[in-house]
N, C-alpha and C. Protein backbone atom coordinates (compact mmCIF):
# COMPACT_ATOMS: atom_id res chain seq x y z
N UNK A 1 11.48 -17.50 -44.08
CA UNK A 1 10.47 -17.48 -43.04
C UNK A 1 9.29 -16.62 -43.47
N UNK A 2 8.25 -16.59 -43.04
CA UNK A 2 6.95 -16.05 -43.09
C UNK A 2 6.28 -15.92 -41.96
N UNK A 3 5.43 -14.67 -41.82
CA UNK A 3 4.99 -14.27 -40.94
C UNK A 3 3.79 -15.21 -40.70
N UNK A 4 3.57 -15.63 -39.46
CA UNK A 4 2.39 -16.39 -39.13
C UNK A 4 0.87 -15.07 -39.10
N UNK A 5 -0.19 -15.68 -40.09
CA UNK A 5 -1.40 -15.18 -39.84
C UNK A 5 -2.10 -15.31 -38.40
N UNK A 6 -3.09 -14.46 -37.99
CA UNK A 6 -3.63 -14.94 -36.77
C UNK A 6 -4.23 -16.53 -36.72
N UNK A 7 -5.13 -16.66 -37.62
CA UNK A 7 -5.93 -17.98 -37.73
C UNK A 7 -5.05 -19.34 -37.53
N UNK A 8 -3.73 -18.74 -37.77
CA UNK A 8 -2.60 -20.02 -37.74
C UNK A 8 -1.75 -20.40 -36.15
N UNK A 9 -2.21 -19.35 -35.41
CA UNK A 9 -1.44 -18.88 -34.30
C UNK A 9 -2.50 -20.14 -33.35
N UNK A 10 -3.27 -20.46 -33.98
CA UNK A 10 -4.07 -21.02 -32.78
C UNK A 10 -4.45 -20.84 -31.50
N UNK A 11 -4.37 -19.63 -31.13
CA UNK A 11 -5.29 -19.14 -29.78
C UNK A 11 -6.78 -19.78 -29.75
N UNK A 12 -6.51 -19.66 -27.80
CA UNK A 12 -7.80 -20.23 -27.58
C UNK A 12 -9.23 -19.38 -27.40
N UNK A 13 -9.89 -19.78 -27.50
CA UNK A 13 -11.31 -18.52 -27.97
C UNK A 13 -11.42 -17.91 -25.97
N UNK A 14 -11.39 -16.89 -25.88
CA UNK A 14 -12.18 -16.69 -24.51
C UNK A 14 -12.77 -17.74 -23.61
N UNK A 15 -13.91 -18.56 -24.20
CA UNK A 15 -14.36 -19.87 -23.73
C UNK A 15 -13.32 -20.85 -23.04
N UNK A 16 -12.63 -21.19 -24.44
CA UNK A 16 -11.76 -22.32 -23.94
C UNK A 16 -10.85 -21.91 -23.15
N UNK A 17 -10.61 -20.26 -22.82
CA UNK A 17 -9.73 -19.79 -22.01
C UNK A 17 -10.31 -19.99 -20.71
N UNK A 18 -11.11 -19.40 -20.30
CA UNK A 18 -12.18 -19.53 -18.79
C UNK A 18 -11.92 -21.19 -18.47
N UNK A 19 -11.91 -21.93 -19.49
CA UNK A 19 -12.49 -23.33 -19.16
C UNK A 19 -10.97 -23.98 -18.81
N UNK A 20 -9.77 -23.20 -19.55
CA UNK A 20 -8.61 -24.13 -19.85
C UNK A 20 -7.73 -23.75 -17.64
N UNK A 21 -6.87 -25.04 -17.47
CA UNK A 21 -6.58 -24.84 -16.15
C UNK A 21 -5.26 -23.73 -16.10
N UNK A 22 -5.17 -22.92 -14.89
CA UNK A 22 -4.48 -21.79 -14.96
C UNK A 22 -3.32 -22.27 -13.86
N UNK A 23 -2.62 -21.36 -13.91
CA UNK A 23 -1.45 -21.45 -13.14
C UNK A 23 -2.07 -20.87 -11.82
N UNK A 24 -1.20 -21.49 -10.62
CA UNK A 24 -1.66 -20.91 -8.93
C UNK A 24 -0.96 -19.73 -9.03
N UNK A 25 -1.33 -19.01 -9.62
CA UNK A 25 -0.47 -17.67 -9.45
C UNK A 25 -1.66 -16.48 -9.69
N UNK A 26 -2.10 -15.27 -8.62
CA UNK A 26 -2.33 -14.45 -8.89
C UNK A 26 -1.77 -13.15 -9.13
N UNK A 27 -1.94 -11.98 -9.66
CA UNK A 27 -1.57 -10.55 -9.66
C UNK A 27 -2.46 -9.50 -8.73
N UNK A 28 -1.45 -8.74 -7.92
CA UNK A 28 -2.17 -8.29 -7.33
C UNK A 28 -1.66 -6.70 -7.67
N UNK A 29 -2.40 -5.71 -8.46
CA UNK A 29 -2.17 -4.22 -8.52
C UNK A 29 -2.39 -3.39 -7.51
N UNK A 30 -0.79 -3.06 -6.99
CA UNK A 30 -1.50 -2.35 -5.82
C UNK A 30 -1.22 -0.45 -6.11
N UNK A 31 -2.38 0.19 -6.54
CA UNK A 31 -2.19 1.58 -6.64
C UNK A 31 -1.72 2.04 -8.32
N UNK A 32 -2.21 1.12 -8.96
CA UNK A 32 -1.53 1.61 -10.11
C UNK A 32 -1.84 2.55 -11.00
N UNK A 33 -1.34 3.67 -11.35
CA UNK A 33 -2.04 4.46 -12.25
C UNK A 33 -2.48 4.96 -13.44
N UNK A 34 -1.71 4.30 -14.19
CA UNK A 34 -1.73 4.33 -15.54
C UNK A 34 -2.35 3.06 -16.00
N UNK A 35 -3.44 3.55 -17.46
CA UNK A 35 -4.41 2.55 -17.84
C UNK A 35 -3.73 1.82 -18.78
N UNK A 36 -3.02 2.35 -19.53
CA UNK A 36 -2.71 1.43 -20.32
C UNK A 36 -1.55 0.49 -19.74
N UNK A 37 -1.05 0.70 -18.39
CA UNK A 37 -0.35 -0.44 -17.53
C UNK A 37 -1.22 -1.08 -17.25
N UNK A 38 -2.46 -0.92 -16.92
CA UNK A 38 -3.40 -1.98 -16.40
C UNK A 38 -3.74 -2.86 -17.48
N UNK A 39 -3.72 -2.50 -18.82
CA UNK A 39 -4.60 -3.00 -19.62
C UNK A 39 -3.36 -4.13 -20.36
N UNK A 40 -1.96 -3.42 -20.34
CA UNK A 40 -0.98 -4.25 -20.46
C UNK A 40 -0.76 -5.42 -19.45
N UNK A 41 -1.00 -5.45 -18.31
CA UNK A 41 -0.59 -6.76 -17.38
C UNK A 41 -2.13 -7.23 -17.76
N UNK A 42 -2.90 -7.52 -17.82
CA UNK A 42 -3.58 -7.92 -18.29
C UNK A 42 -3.49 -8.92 -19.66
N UNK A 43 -3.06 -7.74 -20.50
CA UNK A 43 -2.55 -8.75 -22.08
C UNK A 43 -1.58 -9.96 -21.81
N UNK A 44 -0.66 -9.37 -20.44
CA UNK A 44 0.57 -10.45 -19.91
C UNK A 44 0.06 -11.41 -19.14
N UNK A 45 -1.04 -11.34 -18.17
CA UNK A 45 -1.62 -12.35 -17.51
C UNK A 45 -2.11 -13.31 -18.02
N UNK A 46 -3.02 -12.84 -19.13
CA UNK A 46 -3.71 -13.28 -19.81
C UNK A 46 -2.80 -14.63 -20.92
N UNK A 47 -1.58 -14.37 -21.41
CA UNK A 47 -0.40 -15.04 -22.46
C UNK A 47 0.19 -15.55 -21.14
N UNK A 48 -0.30 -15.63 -20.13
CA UNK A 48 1.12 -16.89 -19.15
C UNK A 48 -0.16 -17.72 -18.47
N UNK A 49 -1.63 -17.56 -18.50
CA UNK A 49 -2.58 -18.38 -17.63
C UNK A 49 -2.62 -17.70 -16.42
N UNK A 50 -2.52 -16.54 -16.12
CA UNK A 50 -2.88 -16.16 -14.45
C UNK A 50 -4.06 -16.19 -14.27
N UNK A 51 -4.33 -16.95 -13.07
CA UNK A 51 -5.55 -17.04 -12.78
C UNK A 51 -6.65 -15.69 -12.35
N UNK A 52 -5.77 -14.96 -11.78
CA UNK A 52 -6.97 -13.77 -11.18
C UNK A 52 -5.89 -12.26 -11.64
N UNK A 53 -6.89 -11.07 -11.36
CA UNK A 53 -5.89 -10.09 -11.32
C UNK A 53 -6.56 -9.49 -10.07
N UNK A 54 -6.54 -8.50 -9.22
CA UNK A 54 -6.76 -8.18 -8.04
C UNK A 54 -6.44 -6.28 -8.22
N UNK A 55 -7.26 -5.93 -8.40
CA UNK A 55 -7.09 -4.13 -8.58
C UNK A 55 -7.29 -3.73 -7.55
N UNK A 56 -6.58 -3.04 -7.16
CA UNK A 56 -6.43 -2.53 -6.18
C UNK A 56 -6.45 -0.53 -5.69
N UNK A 57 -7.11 -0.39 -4.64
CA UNK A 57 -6.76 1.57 -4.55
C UNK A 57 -7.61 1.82 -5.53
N UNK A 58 -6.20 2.87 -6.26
CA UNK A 58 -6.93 3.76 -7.34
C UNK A 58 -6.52 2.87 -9.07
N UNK A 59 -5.91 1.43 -8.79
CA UNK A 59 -5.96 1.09 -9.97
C UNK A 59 -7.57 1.26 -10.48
N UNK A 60 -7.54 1.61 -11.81
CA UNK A 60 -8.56 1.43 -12.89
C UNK A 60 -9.69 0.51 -12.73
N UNK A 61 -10.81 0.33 -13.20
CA UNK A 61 -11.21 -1.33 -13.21
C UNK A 61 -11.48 -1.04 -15.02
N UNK A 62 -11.35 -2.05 -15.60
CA UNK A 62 -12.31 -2.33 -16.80
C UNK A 62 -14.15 -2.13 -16.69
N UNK A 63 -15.17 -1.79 -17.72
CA UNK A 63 -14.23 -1.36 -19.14
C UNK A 63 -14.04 0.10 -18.69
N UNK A 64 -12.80 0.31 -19.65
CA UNK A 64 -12.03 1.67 -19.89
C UNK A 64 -11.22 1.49 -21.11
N UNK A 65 -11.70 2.95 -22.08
CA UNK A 65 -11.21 2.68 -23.40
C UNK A 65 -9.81 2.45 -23.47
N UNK A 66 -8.70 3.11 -22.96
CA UNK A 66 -7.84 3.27 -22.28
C UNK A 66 -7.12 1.86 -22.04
N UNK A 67 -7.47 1.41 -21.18
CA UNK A 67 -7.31 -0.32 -20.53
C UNK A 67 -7.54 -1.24 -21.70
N UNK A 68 -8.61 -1.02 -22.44
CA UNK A 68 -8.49 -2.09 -23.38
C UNK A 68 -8.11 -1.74 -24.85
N UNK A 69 -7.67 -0.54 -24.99
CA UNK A 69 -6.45 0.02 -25.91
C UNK A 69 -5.28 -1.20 -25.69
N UNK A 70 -4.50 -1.45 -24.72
CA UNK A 70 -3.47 -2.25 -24.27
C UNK A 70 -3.78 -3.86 -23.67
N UNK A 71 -5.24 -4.10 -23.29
CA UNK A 71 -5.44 -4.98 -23.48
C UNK A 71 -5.90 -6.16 -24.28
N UNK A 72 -6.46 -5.71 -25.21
CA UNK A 72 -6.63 -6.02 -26.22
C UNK A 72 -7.78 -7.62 -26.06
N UNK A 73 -8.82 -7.19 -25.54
CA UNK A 73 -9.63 -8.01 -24.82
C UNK A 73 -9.43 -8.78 -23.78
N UNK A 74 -8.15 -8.89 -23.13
CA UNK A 74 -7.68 -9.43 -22.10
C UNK A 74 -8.44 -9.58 -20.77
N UNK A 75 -9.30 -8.28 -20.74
CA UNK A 75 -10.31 -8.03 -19.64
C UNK A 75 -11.15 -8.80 -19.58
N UNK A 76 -11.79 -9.80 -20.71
CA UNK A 76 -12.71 -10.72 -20.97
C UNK A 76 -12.41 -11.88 -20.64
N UNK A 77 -11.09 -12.39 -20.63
CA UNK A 77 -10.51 -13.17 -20.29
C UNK A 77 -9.90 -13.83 -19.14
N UNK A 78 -9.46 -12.95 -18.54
CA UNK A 78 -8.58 -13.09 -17.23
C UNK A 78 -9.65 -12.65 -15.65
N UNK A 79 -9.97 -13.00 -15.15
CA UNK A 79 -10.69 -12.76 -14.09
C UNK A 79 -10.47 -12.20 -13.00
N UNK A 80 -11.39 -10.67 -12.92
CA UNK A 80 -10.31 -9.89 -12.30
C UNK A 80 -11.44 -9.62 -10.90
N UNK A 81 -11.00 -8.73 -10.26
CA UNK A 81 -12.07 -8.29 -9.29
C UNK A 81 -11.34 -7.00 -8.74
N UNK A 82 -12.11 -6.06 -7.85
CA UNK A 82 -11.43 -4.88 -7.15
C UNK A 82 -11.58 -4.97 -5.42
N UNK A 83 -10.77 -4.33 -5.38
CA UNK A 83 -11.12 -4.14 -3.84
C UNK A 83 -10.20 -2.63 -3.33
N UNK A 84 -11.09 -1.86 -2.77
CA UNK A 84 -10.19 -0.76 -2.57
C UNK A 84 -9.04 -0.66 -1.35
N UNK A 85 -8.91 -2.01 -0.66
CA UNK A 85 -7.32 -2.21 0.11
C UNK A 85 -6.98 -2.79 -0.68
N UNK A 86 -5.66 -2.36 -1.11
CA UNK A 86 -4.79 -3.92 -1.19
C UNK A 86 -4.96 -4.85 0.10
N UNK A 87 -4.49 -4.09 1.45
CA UNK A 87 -4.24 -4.82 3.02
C UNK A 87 -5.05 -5.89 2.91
N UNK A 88 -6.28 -5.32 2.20
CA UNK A 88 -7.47 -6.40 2.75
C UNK A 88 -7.23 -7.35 1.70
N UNK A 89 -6.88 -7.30 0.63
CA UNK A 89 -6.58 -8.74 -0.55
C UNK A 89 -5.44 -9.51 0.23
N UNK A 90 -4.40 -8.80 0.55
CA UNK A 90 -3.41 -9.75 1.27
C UNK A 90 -3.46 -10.50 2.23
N UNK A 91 -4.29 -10.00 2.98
CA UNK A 91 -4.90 -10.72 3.93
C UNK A 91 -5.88 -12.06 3.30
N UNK A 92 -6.64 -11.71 3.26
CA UNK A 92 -7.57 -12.53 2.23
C UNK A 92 -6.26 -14.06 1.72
N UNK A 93 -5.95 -12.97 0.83
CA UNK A 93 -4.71 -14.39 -0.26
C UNK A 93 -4.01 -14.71 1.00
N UNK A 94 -3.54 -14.56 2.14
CA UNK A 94 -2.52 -15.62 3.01
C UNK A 94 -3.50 -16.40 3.81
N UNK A 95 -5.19 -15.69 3.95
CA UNK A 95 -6.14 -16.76 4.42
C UNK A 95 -6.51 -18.16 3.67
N UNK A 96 -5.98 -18.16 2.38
CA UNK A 96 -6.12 -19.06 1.24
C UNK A 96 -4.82 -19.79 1.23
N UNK A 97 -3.38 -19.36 1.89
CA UNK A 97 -2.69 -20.09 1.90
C UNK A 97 -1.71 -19.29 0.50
N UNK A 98 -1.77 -18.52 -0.19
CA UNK A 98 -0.93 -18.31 -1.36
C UNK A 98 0.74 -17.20 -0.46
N UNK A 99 1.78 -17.68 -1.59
CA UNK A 99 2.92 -17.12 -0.69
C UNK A 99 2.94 -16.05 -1.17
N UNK A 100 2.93 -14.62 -0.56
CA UNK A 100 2.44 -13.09 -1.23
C UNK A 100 4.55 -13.01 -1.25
N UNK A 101 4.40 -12.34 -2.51
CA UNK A 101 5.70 -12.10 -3.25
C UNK A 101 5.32 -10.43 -3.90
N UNK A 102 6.06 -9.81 -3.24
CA UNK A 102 6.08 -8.26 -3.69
C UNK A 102 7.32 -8.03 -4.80
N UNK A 103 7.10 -7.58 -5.62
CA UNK A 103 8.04 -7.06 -7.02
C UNK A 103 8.63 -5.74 -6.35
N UNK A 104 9.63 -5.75 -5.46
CA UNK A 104 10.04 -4.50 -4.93
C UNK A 104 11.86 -4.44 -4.87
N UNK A 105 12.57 -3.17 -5.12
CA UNK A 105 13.92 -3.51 -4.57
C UNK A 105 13.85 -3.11 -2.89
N UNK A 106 14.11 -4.00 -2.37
CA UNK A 106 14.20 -3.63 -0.62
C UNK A 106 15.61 -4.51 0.03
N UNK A 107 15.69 -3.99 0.85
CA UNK A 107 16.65 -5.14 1.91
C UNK A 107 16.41 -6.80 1.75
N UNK A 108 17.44 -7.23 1.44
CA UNK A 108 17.60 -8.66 1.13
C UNK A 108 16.41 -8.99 0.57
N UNK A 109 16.53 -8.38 -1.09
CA UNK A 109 15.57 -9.20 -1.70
C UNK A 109 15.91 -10.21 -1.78
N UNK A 110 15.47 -11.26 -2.86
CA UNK A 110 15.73 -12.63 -3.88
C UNK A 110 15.65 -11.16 -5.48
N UNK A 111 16.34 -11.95 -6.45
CA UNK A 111 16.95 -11.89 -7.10
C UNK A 111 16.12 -12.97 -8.26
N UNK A 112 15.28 -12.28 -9.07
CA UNK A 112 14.46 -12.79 -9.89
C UNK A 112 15.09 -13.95 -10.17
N UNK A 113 16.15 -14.36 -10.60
CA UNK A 113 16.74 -15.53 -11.46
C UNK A 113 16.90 -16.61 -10.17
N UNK A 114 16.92 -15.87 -8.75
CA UNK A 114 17.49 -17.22 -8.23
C UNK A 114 16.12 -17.44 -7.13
N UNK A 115 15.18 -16.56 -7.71
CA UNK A 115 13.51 -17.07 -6.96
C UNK A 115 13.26 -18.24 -7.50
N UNK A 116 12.93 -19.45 -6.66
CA UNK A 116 12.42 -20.74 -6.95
C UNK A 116 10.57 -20.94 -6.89
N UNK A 117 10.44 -21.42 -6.96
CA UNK A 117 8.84 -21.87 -7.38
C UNK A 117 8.76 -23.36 -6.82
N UNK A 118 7.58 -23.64 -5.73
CA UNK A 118 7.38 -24.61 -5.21
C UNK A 118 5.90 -25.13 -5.93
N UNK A 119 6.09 -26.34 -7.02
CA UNK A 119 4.72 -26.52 -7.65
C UNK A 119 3.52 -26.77 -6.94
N UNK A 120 3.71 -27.10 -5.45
CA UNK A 120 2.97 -27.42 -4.86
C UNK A 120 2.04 -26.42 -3.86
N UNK A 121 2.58 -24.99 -4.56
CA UNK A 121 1.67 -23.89 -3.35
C UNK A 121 1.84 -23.14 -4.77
N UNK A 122 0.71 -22.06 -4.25
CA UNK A 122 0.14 -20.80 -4.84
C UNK A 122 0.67 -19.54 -4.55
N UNK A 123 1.09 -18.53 -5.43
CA UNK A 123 1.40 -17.33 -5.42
C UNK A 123 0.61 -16.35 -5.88
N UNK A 124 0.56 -15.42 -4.80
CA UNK A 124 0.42 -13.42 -5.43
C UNK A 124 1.60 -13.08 -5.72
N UNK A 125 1.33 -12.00 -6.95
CA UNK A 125 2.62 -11.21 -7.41
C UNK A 125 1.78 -9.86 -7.36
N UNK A 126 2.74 -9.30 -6.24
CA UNK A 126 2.21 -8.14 -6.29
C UNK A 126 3.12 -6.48 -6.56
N UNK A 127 2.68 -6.11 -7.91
CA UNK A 127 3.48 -4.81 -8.42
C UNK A 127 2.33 -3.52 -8.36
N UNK A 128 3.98 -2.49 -7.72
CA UNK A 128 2.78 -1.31 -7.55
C UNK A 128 2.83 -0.43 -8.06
N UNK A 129 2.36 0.63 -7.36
CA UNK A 129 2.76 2.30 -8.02
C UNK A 129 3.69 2.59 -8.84
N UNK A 130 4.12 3.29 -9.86
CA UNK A 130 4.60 3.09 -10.89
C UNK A 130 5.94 4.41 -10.30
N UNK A 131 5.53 5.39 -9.32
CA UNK A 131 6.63 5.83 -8.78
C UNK A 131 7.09 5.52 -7.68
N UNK A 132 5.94 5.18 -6.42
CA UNK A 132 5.81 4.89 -5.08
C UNK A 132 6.63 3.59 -5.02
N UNK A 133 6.01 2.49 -6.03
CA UNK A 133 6.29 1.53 -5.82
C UNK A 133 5.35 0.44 -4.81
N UNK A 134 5.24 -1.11 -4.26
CA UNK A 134 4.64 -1.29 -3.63
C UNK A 134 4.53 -0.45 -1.96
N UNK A 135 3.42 -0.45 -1.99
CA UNK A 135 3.44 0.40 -0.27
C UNK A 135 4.61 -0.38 1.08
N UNK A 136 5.03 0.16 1.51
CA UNK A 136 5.87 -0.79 2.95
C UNK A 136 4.97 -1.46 3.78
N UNK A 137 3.64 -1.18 3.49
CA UNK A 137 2.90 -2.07 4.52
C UNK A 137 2.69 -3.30 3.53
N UNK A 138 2.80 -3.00 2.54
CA UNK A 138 2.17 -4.79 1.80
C UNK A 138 3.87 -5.24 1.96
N UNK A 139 4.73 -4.40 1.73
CA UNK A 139 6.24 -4.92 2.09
C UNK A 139 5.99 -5.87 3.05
N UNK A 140 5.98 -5.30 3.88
CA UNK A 140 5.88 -5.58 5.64
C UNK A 140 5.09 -7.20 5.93
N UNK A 141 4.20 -7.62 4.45
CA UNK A 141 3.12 -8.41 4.86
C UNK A 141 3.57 -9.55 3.99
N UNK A 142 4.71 -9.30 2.61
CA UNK A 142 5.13 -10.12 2.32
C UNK A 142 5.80 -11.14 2.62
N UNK A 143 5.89 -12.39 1.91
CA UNK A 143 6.97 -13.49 2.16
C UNK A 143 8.04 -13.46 1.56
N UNK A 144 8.33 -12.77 0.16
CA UNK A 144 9.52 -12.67 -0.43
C UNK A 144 9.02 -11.36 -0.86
N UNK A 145 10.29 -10.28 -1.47
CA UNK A 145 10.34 -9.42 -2.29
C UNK A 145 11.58 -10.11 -3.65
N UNK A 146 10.73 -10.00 -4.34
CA UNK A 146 11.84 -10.39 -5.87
C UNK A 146 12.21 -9.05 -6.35
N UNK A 147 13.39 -9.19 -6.99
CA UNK A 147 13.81 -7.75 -7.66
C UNK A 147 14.31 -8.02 -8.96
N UNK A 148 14.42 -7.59 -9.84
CA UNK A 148 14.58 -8.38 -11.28
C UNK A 148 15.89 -7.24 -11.46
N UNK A 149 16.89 -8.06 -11.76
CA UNK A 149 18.29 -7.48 -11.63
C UNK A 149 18.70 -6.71 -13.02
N UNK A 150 18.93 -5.46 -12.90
CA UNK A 150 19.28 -4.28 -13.25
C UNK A 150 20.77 -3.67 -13.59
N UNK A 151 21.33 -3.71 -14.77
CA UNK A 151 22.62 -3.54 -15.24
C UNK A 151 23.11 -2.02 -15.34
N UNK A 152 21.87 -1.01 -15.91
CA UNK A 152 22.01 0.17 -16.00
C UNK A 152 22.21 1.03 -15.17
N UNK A 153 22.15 2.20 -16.10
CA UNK A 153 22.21 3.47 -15.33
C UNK A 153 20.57 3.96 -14.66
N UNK A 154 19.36 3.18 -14.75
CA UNK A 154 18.34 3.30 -14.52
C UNK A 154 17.94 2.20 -13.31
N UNK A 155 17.30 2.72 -12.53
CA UNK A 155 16.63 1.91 -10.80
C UNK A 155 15.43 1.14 -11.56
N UNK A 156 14.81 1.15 -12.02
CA UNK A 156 13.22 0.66 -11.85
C UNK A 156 13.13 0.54 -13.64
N UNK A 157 12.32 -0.25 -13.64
CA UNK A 157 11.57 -0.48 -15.35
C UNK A 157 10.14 -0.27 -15.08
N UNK A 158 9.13 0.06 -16.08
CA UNK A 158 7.62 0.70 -16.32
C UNK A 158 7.30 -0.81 -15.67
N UNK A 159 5.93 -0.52 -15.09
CA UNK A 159 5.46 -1.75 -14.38
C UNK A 159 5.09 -2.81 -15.82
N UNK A 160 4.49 -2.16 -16.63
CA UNK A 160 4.34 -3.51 -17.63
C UNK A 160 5.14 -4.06 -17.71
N UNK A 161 6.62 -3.60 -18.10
CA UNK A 161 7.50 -4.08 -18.60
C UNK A 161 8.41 -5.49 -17.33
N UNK A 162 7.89 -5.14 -16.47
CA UNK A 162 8.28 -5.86 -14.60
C UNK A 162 7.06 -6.76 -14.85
N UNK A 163 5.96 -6.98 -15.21
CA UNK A 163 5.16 -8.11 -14.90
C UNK A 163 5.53 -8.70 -16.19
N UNK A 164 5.96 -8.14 -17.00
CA UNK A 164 6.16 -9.14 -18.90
C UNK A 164 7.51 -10.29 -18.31
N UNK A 165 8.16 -9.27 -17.98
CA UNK A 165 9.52 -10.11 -16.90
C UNK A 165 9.20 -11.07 -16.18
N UNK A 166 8.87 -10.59 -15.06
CA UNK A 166 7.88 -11.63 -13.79
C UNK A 166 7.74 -12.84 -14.28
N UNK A 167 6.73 -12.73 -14.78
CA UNK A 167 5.15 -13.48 -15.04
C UNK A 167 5.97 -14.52 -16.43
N UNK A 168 6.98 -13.56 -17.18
CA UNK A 168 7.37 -14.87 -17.91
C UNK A 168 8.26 -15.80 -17.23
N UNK A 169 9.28 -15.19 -16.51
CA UNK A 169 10.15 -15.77 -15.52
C UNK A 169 9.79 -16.72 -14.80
N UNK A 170 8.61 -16.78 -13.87
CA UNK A 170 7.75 -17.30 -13.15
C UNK A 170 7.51 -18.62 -14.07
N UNK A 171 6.02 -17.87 -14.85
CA UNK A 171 5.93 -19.56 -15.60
C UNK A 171 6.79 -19.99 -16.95
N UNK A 172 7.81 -19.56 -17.06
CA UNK A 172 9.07 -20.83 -17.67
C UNK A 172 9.80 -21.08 -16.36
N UNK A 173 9.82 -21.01 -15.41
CA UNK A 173 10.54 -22.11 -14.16
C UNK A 173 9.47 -23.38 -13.28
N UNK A 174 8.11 -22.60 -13.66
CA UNK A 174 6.84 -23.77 -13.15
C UNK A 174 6.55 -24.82 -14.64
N UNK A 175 6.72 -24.30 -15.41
CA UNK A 175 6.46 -24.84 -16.60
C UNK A 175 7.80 -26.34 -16.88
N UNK A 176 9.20 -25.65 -16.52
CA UNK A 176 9.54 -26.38 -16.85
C UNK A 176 10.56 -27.61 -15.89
N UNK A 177 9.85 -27.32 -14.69
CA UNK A 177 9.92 -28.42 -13.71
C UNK A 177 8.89 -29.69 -13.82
């Protein structure tokens, strides 16, 4: 075997990215604090087609050297916007019709593996605070909480590492219906 060069990898230029069709799925950051988490779901949004990212609070916005340390131009790519509620994005996204899905462990979650995907509606995925976690009021406002199931001696994984999960989980079950 041999390592593939970039030029061989065939990525699409920025352009053809903006132009190419995305998955109904947005991200919504609610409170996040660390940049190079921001700049990482980003790199991840960006490798599955998410259509928007949604910063939220005191998440970051781009540019920040920081953010695109881990994003690795992703910020150019993926189309993001801020708003300092989350409340008010959620609102917003269920005025649009998308089913808001919080990345949280709570009372009767779903269970990443056995969350289904309806091709025919749109999703927010929304991951938060990296200690807090999502707030109980976006809890409160969700339609599902997914929890991505956990073997260890450890509760929670780094938020990048929960949207690399997600977001791949997500689109290989839309992908391959």
């Amino acid at each position: 075997m041999r390592k593939l060069r970039n030029i061989e990898l065939k990525r699409k230029t920025v352009d053809e990215f903006k132009k190419s069709d995305k998955l109904p799925f947005v991200v919504v950051l609610d409170n996040i604090r660390s940049l190079n988490n921001i700049g990482s779901v980003f790199r991840t949004s960006d490798a599955f087609l998410i259509n928007h990212i949604y910063l939220c609070g005191i998440t970051a916005t781009p540019p920040h050297k920081e953010i695109h340390k881990t994003a690795l131009g992703a910020t150019e790519s993926v189309d993001w916007s801020y708003a300092e509620s989350t409340e008010e994005i959620i609102n917003k996204l269920k005025q649009q019709d998308y089913i808001i899905v919080s990345i949280e462990q709570v009372e009767n979650s779903v269970m990443l593996n056995d969350f289904n995907i309806d091709k025919n509606k749109k999703y927010a995925f929304i991951f938060g605070h990296e200690v807090k976690g999502v707030q109980q009021k976006i809890v409160d406002m969700s339609d599902f909480c997914v929890e991505i199931p956990q073997y260890g001696t450890k509760h929670s994984l780094n938020i990048s590492v929960s949207a690399g999960v997600v977001l791949w989980e997500i689109f290989r079950k839309y992908s391959s219906k």
